[in-house]
Protein backbone atom coordinates (compact mmCIF):
# COMPACT_ATOMS: atom_id res chain seq x y z
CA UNK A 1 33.66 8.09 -8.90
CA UNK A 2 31.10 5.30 -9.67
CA UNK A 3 27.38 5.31 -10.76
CA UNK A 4 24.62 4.87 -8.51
CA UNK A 5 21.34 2.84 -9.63
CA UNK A 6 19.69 6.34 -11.10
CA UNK A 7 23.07 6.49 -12.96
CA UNK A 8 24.16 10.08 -11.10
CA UNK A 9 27.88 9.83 -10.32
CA UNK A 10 28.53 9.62 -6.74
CA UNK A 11 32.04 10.02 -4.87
CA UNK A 12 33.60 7.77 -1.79
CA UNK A 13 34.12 10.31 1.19
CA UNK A 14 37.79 10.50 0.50
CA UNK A 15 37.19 11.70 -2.54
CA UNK A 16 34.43 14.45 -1.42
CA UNK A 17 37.15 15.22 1.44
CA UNK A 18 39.72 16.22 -1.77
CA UNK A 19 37.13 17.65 -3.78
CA UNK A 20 36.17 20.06 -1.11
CA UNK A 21 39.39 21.19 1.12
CA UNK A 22 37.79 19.58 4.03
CA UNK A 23 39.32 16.67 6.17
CA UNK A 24 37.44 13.51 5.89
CA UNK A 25 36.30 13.64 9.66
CA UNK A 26 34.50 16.70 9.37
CA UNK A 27 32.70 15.26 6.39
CA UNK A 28 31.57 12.45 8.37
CA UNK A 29 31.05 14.54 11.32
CA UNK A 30 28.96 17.08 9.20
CA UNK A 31 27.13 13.62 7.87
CA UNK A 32 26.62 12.48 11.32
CA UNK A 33 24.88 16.28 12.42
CA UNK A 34 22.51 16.10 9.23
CA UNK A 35 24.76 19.25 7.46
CA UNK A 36 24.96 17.03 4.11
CA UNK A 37 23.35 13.25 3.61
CA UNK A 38 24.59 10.55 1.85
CA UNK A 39 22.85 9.09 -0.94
CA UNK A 40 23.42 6.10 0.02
CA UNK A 41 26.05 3.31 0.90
CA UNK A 42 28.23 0.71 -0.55
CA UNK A 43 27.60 -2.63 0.50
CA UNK A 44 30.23 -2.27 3.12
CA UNK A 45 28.60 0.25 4.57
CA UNK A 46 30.83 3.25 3.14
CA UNK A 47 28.68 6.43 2.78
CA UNK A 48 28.47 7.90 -1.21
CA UNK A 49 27.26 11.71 -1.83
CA UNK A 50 26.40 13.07 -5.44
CA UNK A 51 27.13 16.51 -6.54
CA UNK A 52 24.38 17.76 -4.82
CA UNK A 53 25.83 17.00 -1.48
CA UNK A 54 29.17 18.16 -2.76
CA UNK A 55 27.78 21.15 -3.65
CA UNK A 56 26.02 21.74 0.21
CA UNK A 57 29.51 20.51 1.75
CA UNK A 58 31.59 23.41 -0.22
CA UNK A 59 28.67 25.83 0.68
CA UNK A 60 28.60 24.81 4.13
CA UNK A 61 32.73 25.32 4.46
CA UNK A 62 32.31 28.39 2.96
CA UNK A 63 29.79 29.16 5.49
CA UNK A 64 31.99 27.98 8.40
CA UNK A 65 35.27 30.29 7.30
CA UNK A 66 32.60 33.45 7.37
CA UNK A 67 31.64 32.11 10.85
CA UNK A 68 27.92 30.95 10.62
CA UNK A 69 27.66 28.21 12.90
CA UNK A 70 26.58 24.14 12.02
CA UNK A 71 23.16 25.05 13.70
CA UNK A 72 22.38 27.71 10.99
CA UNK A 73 23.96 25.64 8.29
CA UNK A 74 21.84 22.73 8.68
């Protein structure tokens, strides 16, 4: 976890993978299909996401298991 430039923590996407249950290719394939959107990126060009995108991420698994598809979700 480090601090972005509003001072809100924000997470690598390994450690959103962990924090959610969901492999880290389906977090950047969810990313990539506008489910969830970075904050913002690391000079390297890693993606960061803040609780708030987190929080869409576990409710957007959750919504997956019950069967909703990533059309709906977004």
């Amino acid at each position: 976890m480090r601090m972005d430039d509003a001072s809100r923590p924000t997470w690598n996407i390994g450690a959103v993978a962990r924090q959610t249950g969901l492999p880290v290719k389906v977090v950047r394939h969810w990313s990539d299909v506008g489910v969830v959107a970075p904050v913002g990126r690391t000079s390297g060009g890693y993606r960061r996401y803040d609780a708030d995108g987190v929080a869409r991420l576990q409710l957007a698994r959750t919504l997956r298991d019950l069967g909703t598809g990533l059309g709906e979700i977004r």
